[in-house]
N, C-alpha and C. Protein backbone atom coordinates (compact mmCIF):
# COMPACT_ATOMS: atom_id res chain seq x y z
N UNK A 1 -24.12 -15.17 -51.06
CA UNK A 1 -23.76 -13.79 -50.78
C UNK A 1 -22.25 -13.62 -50.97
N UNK A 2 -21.69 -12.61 -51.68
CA UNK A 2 -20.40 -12.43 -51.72
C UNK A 2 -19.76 -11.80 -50.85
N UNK A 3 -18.66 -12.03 -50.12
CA UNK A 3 -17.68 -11.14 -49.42
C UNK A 3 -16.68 -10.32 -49.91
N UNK A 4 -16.28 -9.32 -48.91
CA UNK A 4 -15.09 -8.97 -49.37
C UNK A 4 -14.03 -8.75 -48.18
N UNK A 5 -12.87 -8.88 -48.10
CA UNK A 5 -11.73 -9.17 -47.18
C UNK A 5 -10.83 -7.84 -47.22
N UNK A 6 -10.95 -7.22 -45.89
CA UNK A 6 -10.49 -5.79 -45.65
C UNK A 6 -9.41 -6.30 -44.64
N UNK A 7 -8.15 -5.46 -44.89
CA UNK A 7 -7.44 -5.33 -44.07
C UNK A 7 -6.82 -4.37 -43.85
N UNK A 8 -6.41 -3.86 -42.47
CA UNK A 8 -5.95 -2.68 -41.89
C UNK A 8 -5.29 -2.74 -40.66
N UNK A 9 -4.06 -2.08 -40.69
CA UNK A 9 -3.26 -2.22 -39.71
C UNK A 9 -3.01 -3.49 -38.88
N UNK A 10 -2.92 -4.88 -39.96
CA UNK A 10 -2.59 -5.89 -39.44
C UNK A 10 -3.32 -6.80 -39.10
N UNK A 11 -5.15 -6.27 -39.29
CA UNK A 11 -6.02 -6.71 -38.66
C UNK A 11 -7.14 -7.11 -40.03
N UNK A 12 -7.79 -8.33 -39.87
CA UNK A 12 -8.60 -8.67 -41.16
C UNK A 12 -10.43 -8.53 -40.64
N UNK A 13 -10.42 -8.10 -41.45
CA UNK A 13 -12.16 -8.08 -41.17
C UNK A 13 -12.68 -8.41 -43.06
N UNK A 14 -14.15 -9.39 -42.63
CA UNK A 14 -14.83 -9.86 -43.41
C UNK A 14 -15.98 -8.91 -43.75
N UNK A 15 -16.75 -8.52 -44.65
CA UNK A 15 -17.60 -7.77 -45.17
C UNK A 15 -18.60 -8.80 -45.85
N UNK A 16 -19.77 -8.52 -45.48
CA UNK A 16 -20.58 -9.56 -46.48
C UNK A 16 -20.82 -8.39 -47.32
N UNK A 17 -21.65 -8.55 -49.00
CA UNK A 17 -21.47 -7.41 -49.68
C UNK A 17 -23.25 -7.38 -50.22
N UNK A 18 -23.77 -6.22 -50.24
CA UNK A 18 -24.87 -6.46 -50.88
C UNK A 18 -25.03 -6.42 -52.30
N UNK A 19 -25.99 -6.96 -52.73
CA UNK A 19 -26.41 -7.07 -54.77
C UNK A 19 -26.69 -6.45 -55.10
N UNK A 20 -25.89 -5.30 -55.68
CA UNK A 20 -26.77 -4.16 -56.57
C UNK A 20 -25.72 -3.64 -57.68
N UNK A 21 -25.50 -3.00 -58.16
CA UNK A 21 -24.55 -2.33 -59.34
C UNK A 21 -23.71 -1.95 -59.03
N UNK A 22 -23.57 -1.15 -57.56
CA UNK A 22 -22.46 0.00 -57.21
C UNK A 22 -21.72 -0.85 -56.48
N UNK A 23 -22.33 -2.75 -55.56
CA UNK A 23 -20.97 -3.65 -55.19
C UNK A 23 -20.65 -4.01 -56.29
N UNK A 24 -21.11 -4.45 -57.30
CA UNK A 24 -20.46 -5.34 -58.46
C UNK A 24 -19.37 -4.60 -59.32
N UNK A 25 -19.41 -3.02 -59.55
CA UNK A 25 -19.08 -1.90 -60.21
C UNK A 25 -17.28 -1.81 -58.98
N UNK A 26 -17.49 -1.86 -57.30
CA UNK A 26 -16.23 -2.12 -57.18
C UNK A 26 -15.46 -3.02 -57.04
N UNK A 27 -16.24 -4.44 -56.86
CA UNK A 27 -15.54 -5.72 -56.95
C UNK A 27 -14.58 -6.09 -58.31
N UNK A 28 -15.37 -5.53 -59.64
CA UNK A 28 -14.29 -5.15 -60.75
C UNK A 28 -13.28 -4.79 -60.31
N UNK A 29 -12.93 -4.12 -60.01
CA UNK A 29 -11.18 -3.39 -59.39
C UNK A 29 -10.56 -3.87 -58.51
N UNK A 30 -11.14 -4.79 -57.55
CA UNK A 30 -10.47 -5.31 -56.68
C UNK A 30 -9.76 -6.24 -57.54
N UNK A 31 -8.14 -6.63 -56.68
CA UNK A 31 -8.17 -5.88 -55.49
C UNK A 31 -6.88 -4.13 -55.27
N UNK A 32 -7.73 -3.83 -54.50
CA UNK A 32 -7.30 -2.15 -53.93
C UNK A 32 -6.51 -2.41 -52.81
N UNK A 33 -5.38 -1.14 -53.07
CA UNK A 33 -5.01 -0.86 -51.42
C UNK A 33 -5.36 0.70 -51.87
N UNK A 34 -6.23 1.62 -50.71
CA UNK A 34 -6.23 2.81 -50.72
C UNK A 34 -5.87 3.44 -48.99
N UNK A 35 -5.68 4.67 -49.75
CA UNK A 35 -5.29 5.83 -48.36
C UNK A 35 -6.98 6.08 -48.02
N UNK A 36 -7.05 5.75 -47.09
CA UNK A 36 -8.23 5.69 -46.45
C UNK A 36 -8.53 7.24 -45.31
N UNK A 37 -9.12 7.94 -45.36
CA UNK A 37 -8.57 9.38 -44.72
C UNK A 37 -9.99 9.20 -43.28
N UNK A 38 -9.18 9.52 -42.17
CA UNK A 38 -10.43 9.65 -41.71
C UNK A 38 -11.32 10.95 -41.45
N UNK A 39 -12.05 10.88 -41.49
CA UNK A 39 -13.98 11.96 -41.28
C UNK A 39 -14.44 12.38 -40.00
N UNK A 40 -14.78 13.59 -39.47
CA UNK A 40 -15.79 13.49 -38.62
C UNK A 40 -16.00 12.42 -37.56
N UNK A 41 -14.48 12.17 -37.35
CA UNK A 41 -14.42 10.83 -36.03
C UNK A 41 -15.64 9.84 -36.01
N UNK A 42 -15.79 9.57 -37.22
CA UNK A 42 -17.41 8.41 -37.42
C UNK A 42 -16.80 7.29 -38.64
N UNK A 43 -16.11 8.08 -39.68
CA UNK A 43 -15.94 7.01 -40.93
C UNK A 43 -14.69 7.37 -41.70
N UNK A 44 -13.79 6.10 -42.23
CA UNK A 44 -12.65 6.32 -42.98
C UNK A 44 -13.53 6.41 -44.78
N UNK A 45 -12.48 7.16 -45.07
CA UNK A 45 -13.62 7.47 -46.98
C UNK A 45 -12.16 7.91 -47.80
N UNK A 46 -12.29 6.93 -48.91
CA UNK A 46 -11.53 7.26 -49.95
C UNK A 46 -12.40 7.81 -51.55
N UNK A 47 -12.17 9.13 -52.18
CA UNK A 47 -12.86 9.80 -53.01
C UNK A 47 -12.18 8.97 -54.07
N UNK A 48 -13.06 8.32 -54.66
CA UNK A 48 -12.60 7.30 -56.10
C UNK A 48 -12.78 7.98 -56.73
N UNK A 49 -11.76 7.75 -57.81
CA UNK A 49 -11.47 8.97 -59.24
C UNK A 49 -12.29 8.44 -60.22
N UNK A 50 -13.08 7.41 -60.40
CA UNK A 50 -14.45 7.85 -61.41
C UNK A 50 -15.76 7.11 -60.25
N UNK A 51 -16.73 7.50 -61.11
CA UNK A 51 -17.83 7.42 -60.48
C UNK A 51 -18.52 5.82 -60.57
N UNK A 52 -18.96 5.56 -59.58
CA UNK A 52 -19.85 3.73 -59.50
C UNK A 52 -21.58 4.47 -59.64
N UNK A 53 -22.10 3.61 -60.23
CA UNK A 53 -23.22 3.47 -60.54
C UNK A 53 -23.84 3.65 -58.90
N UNK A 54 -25.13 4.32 -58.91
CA UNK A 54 -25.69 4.45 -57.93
C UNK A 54 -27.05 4.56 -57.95
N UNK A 55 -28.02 3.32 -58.20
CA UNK A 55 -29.07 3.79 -58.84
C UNK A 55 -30.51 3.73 -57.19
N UNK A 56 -29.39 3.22 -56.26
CA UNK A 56 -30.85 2.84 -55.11
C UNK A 56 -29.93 4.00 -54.14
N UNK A 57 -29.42 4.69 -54.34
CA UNK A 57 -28.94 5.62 -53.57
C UNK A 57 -29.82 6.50 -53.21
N UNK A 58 -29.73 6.74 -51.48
CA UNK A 58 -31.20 7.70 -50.87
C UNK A 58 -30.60 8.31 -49.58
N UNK A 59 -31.75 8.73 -48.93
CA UNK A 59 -31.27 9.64 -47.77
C UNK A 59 -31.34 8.94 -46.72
N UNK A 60 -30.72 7.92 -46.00
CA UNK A 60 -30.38 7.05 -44.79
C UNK A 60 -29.81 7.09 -43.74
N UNK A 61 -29.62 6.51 -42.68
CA UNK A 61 -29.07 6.50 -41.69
C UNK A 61 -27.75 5.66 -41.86
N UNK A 62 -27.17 4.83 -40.81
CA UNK A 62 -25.98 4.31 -40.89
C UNK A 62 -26.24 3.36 -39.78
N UNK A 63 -25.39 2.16 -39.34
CA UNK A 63 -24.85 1.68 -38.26
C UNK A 63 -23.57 1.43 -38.66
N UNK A 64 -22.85 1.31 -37.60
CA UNK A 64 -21.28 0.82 -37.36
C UNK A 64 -20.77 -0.52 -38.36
N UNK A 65 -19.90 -0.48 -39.03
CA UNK A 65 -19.76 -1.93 -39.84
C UNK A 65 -20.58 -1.46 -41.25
N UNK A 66 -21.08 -0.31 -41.54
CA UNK A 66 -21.47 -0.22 -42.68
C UNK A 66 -20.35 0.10 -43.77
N UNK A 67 -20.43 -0.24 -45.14
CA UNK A 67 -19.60 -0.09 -45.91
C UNK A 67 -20.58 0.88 -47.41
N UNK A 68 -20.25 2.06 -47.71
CA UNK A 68 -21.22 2.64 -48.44
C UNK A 68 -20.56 3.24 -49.29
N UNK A 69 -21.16 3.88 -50.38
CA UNK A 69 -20.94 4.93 -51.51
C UNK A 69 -21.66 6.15 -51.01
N UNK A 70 -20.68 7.62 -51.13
CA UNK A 70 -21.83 8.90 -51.24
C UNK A 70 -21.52 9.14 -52.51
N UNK A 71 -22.07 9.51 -52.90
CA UNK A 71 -22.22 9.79 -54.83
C UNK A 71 -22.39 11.25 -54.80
N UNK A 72 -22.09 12.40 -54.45
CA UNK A 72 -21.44 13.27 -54.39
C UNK A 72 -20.11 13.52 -54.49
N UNK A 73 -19.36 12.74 -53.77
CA UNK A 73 -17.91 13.07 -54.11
C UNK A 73 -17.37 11.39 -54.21
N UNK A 74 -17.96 10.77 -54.96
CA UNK A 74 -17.68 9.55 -55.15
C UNK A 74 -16.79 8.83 -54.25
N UNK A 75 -17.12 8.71 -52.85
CA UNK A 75 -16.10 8.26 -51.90
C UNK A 75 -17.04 6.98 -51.39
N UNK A 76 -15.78 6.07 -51.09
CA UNK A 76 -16.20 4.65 -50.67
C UNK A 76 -15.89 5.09 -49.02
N UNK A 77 -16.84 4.60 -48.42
CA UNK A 77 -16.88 4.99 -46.81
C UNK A 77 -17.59 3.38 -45.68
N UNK A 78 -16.54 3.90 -44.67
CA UNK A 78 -16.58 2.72 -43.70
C UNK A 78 -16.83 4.00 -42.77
N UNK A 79 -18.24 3.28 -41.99
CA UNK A 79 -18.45 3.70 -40.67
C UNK A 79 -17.97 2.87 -39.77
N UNK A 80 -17.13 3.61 -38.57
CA UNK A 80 -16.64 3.18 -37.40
C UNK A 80 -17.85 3.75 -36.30
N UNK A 81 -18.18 4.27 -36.26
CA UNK A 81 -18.69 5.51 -35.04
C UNK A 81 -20.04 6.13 -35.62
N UNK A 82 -20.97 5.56 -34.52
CA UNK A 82 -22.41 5.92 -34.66
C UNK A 82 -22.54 7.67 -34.07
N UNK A 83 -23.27 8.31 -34.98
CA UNK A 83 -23.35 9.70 -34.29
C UNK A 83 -25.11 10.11 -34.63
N UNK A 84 -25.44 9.07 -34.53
CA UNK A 84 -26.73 9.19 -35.20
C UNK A 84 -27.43 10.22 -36.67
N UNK A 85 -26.63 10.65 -37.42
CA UNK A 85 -26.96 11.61 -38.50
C UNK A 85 -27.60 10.85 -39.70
N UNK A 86 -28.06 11.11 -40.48
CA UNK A 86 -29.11 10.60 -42.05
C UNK A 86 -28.22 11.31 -42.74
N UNK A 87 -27.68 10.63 -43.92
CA UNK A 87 -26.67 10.96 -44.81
C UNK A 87 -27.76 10.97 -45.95
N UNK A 88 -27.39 11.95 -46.83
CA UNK A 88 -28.33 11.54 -48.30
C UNK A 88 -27.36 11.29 -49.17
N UNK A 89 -27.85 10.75 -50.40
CA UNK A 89 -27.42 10.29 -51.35
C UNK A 89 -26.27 8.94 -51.02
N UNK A 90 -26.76 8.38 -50.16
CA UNK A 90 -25.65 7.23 -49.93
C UNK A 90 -26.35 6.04 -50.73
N UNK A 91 -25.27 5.13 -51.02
CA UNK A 91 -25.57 3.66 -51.47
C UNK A 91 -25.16 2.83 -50.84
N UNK A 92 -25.37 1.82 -50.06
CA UNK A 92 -24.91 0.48 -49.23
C UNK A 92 -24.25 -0.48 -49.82
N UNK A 93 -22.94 -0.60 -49.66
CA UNK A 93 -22.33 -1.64 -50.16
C UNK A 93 -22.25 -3.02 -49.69
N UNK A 94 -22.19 -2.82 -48.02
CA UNK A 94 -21.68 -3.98 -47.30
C UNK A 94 -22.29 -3.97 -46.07
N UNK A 95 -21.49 -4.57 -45.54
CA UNK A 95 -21.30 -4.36 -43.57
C UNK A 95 -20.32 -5.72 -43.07
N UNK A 96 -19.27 -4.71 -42.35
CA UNK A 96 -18.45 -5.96 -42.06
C UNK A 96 -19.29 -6.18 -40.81
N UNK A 97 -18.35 -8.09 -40.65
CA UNK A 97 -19.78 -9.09 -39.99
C UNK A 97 -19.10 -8.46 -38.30
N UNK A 98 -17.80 -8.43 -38.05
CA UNK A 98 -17.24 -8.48 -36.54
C UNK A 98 -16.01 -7.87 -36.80
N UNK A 99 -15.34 -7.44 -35.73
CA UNK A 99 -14.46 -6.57 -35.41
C UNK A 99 -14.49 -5.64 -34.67
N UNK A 100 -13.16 -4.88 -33.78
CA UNK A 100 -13.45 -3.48 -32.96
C UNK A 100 -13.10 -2.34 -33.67
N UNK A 101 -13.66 -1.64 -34.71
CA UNK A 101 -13.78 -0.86 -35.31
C UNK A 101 -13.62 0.46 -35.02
N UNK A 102 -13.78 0.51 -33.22
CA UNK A 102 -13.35 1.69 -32.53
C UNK A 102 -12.00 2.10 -32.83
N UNK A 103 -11.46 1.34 -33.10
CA UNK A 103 -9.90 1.02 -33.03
C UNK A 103 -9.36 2.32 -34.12
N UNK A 104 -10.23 2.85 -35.07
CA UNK A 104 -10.05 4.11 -36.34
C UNK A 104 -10.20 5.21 -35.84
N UNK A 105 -10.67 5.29 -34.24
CA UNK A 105 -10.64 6.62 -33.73
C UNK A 105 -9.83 7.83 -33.70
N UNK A 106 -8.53 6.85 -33.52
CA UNK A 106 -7.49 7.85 -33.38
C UNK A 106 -6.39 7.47 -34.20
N UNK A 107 -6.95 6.90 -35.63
CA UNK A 107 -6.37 6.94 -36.49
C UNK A 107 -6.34 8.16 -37.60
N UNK A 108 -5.51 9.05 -38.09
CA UNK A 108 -5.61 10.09 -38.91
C UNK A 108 -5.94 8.94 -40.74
N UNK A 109 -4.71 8.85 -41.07
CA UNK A 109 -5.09 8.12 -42.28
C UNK A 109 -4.73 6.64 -42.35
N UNK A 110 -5.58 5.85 -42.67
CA UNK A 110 -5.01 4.34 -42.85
C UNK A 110 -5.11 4.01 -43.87
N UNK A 111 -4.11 2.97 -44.71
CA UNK A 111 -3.90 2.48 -46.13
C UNK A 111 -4.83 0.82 -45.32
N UNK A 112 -5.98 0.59 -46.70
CA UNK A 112 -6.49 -0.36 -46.17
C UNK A 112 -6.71 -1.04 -47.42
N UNK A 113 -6.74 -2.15 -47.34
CA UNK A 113 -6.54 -3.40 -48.59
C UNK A 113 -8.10 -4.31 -48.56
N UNK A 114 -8.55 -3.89 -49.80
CA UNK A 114 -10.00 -4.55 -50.24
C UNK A 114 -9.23 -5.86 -51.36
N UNK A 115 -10.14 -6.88 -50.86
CA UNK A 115 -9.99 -8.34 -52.27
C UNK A 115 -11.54 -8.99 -52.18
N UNK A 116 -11.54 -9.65 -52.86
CA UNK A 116 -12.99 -10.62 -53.29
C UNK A 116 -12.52 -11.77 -52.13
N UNK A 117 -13.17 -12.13 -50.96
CA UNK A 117 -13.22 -13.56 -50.30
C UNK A 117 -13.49 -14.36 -50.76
């Protein structure tokens, strides 16, 4: 299984990554530092300027530690904060394994750094 190594505000968190087109499509580019904006006090999302392949993309739920694609506005998204809602058109990238993730609550924007582990 491949990882990927996020860091933010000083703090490292591990991502295991899942196999499909739309992880392999951003592991090409790594590695990133992006302005990470935060959402709806639930998830930080950066709108990538072209589009990743999204071919198992559906209408799902979420847990905390998820790492996803919405293919609507082509944004890479980290959930912090369960609010229980079904997102459609999402694709699953990841899920980081541990960390306090609460910690993005009362963060407005964070610059966060993706690499291949």
């Amino acid at each position: 299984m491949k990882k990927m190594k996020i860091t933010a505000n000083d703090r490292h968190f591990t991502a295991n990554l899942e196999e499909n087109a739309t992880t392999a499509a951003l592991l090409s580019q790594l590695p990133l530092t992006l302005p990470m904006l935060n959402l709806y006090n639930r998830e930080l999302t950066y709108r990538l300027q072209q589009a990743l392949p999204a071919n198992e993309a559906h209408t799902t739920g979420y847990a905390v530690g998820d790492i996803a694609y919405w293919t609507p506005r082509h944004s890479l998204v980290i959930f912090y904060e369960q609010t229980g809602e079904v997102i459609s058109n999402l694709q699953k990238i990841g899920h980081i394994n541990a960390g306090d993730l609460k910690q993005f609550r009362s963060s407005r924007n964070i610059k966060m750094q993706f690499e291949e582990d």
